[in-house]
Protein backbone atom coordinates (compact mmCIF):
# COMPACT_ATOMS: atom_id res chain seq x y z
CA UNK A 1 66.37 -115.04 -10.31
CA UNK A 2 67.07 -114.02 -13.89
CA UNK A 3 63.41 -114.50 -14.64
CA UNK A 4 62.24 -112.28 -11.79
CA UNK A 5 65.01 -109.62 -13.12
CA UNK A 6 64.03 -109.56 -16.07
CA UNK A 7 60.24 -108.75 -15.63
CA UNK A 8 61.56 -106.02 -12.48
CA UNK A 9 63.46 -104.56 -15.37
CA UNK A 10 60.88 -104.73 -18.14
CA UNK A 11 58.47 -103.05 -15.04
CA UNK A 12 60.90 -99.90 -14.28
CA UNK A 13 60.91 -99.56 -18.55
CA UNK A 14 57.42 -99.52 -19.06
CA UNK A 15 57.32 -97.06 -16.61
CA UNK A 16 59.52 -94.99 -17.54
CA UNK A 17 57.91 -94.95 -21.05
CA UNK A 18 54.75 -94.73 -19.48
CA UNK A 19 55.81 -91.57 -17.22
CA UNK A 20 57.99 -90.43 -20.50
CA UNK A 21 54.41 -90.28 -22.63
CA UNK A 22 53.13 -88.63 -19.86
CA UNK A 23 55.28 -85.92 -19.66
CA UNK A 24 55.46 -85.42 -23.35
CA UNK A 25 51.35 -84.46 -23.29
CA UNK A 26 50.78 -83.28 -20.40
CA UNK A 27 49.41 -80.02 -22.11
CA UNK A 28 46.07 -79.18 -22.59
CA UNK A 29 45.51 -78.41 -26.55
CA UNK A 30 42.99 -75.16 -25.98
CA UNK A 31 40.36 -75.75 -28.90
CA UNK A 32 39.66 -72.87 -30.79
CA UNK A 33 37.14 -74.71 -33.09
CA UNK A 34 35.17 -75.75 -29.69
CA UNK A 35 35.08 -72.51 -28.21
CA UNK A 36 33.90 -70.29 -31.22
CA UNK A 37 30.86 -72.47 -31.90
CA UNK A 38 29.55 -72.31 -28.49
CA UNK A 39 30.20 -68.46 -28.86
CA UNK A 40 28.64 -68.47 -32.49
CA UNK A 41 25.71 -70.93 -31.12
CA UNK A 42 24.92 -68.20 -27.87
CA UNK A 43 24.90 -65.19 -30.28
CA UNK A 44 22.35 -67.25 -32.82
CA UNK A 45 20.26 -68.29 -29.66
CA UNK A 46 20.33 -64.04 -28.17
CA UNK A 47 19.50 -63.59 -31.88
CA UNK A 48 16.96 -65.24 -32.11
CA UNK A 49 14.85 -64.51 -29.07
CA UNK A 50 14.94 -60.55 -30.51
CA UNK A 51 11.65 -59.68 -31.83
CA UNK A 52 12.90 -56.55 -34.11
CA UNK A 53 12.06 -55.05 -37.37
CA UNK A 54 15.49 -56.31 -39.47
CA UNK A 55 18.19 -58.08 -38.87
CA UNK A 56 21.87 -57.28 -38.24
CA UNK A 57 23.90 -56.44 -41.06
CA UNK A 58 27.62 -56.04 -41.75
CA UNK A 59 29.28 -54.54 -44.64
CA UNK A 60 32.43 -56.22 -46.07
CA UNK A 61 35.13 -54.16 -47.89
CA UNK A 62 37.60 -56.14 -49.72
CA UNK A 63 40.04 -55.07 -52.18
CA UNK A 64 41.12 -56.88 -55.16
CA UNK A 65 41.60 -61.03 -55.62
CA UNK A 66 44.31 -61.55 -52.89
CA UNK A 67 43.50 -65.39 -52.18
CA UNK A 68 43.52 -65.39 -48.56
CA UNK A 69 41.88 -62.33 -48.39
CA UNK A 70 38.71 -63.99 -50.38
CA UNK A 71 38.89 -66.72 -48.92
CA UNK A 72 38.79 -64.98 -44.69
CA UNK A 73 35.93 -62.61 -46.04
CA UNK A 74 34.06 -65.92 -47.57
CA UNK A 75 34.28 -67.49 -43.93
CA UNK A 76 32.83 -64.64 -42.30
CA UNK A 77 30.11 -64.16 -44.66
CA UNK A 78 29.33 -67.76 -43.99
CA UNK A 79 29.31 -67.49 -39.98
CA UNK A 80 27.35 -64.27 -40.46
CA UNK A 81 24.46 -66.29 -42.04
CA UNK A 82 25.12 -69.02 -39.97
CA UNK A 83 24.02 -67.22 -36.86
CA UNK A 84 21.64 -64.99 -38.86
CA UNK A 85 23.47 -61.87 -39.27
CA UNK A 86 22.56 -60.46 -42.83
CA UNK A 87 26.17 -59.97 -44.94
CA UNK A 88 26.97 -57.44 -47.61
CA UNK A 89 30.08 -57.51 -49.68
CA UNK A 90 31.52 -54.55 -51.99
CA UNK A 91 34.58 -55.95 -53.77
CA UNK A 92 36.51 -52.85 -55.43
CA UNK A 93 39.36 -53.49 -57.64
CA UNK A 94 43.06 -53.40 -56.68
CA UNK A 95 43.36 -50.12 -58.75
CA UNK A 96 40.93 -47.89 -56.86
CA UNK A 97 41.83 -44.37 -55.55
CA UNK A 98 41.54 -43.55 -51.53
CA UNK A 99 38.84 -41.33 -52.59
CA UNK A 100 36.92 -43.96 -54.28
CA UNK A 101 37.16 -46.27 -50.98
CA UNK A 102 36.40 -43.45 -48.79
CA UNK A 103 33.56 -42.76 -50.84
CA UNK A 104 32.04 -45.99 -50.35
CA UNK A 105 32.91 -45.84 -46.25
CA UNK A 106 31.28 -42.49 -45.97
CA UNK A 107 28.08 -44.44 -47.94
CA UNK A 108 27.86 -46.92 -45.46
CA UNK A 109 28.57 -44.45 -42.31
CA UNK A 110 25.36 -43.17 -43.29
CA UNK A 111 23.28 -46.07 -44.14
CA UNK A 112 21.20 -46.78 -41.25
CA UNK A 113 20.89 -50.32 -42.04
CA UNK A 114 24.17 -51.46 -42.32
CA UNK A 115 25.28 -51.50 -38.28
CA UNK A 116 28.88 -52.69 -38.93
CA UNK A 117 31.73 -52.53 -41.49
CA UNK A 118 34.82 -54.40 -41.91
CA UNK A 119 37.65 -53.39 -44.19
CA UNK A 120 39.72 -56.25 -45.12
CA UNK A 121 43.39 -56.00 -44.50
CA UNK A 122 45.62 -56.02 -45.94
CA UNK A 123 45.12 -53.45 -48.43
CA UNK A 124 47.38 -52.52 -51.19
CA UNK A 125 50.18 -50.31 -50.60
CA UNK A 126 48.67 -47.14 -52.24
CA UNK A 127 46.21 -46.96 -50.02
CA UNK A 128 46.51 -45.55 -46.67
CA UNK A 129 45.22 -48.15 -43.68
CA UNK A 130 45.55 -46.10 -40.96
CA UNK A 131 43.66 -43.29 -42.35
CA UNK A 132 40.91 -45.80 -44.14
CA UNK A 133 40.10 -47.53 -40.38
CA UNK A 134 39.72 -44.12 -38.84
CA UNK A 135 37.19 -43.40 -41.64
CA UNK A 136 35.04 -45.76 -39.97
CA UNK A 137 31.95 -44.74 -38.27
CA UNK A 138 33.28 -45.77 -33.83
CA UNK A 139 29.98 -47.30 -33.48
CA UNK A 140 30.32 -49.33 -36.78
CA UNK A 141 33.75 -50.24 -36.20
CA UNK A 142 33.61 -53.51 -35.18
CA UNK A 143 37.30 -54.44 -36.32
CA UNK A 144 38.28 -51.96 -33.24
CA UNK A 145 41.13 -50.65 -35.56
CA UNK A 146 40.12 -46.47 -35.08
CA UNK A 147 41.32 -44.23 -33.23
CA UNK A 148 38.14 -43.68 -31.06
CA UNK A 149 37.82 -47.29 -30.17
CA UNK A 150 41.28 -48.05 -29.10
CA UNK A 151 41.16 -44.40 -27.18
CA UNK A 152 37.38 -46.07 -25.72
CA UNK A 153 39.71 -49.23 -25.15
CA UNK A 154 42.80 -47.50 -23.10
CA UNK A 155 40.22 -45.57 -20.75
CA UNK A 156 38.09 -49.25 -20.09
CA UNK A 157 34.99 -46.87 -21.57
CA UNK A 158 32.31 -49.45 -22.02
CA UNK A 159 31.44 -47.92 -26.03
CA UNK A 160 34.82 -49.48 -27.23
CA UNK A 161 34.41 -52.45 -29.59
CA UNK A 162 38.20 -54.51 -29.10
CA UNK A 163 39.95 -55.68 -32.32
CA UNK A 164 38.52 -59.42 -33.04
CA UNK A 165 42.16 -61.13 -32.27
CA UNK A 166 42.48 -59.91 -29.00
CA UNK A 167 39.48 -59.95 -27.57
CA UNK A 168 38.96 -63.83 -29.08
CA UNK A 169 42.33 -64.39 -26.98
CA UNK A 170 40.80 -63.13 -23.29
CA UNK A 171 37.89 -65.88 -24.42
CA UNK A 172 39.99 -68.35 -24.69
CA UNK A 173 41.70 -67.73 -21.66
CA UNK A 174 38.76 -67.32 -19.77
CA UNK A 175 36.76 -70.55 -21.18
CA UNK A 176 39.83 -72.19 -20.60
CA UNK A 177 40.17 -71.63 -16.76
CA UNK A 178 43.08 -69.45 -17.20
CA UNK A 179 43.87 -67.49 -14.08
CA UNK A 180 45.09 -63.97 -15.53
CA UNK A 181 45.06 -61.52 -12.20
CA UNK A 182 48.21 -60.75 -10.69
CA UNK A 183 50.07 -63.25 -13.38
CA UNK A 184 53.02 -62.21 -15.68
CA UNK A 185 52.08 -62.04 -19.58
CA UNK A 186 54.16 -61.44 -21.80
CA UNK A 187 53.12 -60.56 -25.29
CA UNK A 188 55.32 -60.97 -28.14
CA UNK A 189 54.39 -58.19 -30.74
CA UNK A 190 53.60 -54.73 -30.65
CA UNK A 191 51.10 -54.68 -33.93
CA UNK A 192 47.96 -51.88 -34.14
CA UNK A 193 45.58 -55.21 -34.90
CA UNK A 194 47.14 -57.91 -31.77
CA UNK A 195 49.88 -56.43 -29.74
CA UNK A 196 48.98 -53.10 -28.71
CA UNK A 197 45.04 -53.40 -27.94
CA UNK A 198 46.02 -57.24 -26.27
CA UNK A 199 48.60 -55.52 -23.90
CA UNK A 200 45.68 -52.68 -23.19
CA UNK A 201 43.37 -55.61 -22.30
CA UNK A 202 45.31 -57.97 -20.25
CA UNK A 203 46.08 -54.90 -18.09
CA UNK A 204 42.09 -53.97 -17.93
CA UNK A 205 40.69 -54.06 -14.39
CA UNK A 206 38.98 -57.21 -13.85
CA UNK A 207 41.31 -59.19 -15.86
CA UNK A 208 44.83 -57.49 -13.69
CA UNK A 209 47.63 -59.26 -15.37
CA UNK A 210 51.50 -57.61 -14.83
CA UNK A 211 51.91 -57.24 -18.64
CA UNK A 212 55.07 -56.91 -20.68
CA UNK A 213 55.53 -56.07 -24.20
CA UNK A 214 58.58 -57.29 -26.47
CA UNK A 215 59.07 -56.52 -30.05
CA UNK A 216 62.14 -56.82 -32.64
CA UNK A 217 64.35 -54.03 -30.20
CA UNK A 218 63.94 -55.62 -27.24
CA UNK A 219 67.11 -56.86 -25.20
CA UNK A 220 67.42 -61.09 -24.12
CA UNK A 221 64.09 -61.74 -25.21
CA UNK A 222 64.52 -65.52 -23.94
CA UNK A 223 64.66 -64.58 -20.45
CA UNK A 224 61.84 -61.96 -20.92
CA UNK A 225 59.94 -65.05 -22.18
CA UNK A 226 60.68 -67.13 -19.90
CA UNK A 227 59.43 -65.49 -17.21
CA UNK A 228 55.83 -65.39 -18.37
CA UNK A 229 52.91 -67.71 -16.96
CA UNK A 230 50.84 -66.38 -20.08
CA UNK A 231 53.01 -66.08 -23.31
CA UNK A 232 51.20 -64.61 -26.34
CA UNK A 233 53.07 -64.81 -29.81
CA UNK A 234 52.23 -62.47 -32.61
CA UNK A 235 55.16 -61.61 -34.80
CA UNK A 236 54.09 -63.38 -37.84
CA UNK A 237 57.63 -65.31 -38.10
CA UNK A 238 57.33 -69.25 -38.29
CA UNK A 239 59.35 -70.81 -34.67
CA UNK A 240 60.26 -67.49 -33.33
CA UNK A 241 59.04 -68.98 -29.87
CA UNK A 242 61.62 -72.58 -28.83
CA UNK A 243 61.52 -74.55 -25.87
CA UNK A 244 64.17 -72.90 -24.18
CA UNK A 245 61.83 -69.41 -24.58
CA UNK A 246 58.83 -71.08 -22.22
CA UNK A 247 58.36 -71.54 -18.61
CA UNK A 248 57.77 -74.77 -17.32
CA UNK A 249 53.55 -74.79 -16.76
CA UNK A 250 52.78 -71.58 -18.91
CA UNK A 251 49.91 -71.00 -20.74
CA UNK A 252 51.11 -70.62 -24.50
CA UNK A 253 48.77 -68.79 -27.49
CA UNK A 254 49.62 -68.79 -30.62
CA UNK A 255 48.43 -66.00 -32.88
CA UNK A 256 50.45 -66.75 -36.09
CA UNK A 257 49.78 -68.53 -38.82
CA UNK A 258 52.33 -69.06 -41.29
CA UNK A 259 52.46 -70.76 -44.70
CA UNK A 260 55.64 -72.93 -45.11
CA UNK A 261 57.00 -75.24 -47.96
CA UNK A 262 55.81 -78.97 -47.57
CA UNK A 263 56.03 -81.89 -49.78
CA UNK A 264 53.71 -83.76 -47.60
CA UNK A 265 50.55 -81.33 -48.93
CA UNK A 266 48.47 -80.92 -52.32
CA UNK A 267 49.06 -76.90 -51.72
CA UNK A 268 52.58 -77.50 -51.40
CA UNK A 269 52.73 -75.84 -48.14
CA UNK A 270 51.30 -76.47 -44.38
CA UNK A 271 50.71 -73.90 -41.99
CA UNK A 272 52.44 -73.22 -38.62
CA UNK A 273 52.55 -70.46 -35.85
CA UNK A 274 54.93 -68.44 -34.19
CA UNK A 275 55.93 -71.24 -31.86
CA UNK A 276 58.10 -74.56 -32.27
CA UNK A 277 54.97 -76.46 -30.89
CA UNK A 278 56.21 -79.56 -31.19
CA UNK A 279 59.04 -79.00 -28.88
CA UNK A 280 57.17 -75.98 -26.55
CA UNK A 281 53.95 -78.00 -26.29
CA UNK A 282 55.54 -80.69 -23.15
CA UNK A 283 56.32 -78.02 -20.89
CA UNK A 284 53.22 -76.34 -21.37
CA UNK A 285 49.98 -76.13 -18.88
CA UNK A 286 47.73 -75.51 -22.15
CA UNK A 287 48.73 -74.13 -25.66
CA UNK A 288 46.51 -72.94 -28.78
CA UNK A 289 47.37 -75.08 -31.78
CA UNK A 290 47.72 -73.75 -35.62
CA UNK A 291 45.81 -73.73 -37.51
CA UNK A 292 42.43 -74.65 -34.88
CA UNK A 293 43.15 -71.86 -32.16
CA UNK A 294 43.08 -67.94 -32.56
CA UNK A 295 41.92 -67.73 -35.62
CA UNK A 296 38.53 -69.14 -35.30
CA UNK A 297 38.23 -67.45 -32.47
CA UNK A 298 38.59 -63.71 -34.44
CA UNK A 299 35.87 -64.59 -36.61
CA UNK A 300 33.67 -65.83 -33.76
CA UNK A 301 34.44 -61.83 -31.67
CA UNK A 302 33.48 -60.19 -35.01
CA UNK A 303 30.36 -61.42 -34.98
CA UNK A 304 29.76 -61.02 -31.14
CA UNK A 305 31.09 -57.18 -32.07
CA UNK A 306 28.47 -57.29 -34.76
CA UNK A 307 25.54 -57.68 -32.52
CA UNK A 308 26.58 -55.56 -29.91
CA UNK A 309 26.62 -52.57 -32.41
CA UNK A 310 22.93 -54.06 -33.46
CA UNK A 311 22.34 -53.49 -30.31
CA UNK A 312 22.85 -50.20 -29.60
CA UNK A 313 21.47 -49.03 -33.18
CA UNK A 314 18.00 -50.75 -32.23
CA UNK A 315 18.71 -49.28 -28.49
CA UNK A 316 18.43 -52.41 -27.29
CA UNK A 317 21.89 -51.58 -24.83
């Protein structure tokens, strides 16, 4: 008897470890990497099969040697060529006037073969964001930062180009079999570049989610949370979303990326998001990691905003 015990015990433990394990991963990692080549690969293949007199070109603004700011416009320079986009970058130094960097916007505005531009953010404090993105030709605005394009954006008017972020998220969600009509997202973040313009297009017909907004004033935030089947996290704080935030099954996406201390790195830091994944990741259906998810993913909507404003330059839309 003690024999047969002990392997009906050792059974019920495997099990349990076995069900435990299951439990613990039973999330679907969404993989940004994945998802923005096949995007990047179906622009170079629509590319390609257009028999016109130049290619598309983007103008790149940066300003001054902030590392990560060198290093996002270096990636997107790459991709550009990648899919056969022609790049052209205008470095100005940290010093220069508004005047001076309007002066060069203006430039490109009028240059008929430059069909989009892209400021890099952030920019230094003396210079005035809001009014440099509004300086920006609509139709060359392929950030989706202006006024114009996030008035085209509120109305659902076809001419608005969406800011990268957001509209990389609605791919995701959409490549990923996410069911977004009638379902409750909340977004966490009320920013001009991911909060605002992803509320405005999670509520666009078609897509019909029951959106809600919460930002640093908002009241029991956990239970706002917890209600959502889509949760979207961009507040730019490491772990602001736990465990106890998330509803069993939702769909989590991580839009930060943070750099934190580590001892385990050459850099001396790792990077995280805006959510404990570790401990959110079991009780998800699927969940964007970081680094891997978003961010890809804003790199692969610039370029698909890119040739769209080709597009209608070559009147080809």
């Amino acid at each position: 008897m003690r024999p047969r015990l002990g392997r009906v015990l050792l059974f019920f433990a495997l099990f349990a470890l076995s069900n435990k394990h299951r439990m613990t991963n039973m999330s679907e990692i969404i993989d940004g990497n994945a998802i923005s080549k096949a995007i990047e690969q179906e622009l170079a293949g629509e590319l390609s099969g257009l028999n016109m007199p130049r290619r598309p070109c983007v103008a790149f603004i940066r300003v001054g040697e902030d590392p990560a700011s060198v290093s996002y416009v270096k990636k997107k320079g790459r991709v550009a060529g990648e899919i056969g986009i022609e790049s052209r970058l205008h470095v100005l130094p940290e010093s220069v006037s508004q005047q001076e960097l309007n002066s060069l916007i203006d430039t490109l505005n009028a240059d008929d073969n430059v069909d989009a531009i892209l400021i890099q953010a952030p920019l230094p404090p003396h210079l005035n964001e809001r009014d440099t993105f509004n300086r920006v030709r609509a139709d060359k605005d392929v950030d989706g930062f202006s006024n114009a394009n996030l008035g085209f954006l509120c109305q659902e008017d076809s001419r608005a180009f969406v800011a990268c972020t957001p509209a990389g998220i609605i791919e995701l969600l959409k490549r990923s079999g996410v069911e977004t009509k009638g379902r409750k997202a909340v977004v966490v973040g009320r920013s001009l570049i991911v909060g605002k313009p992803m509320a405005l297009l999670l509520m666009k017909k078609g897509i019909d989610a029951t959106v809600c907004v919460c930002h640093s004033k908002s009241q029991d935030m956990k239970a706002i949370c917890s209600q959502a089947d889509i949760l979207i996290a961009a507040v730019g704080r490491p772990m602001t979303i736990t465990a106890d935030m998330v509803k069993e099954g939702a769909c989590v996406i991580d839009v930060g990326i943070n750099r934190v201390p580590s001892d385990k790195t050459k850099s001396g830091y790792r990077l995280v998001g805006d959510v404990d994944f570790e401990n959110v990741a079991p009780k998800c259906s699927k969940i964007t990691p970081v680094p891997g998810g978003v961010g890809p993913m804003t790199v692969a909507m610039l370029m698909h905003n890119t040739l769209a404003a080709y597009k209608r330059h070559m009147n080809l839309l």
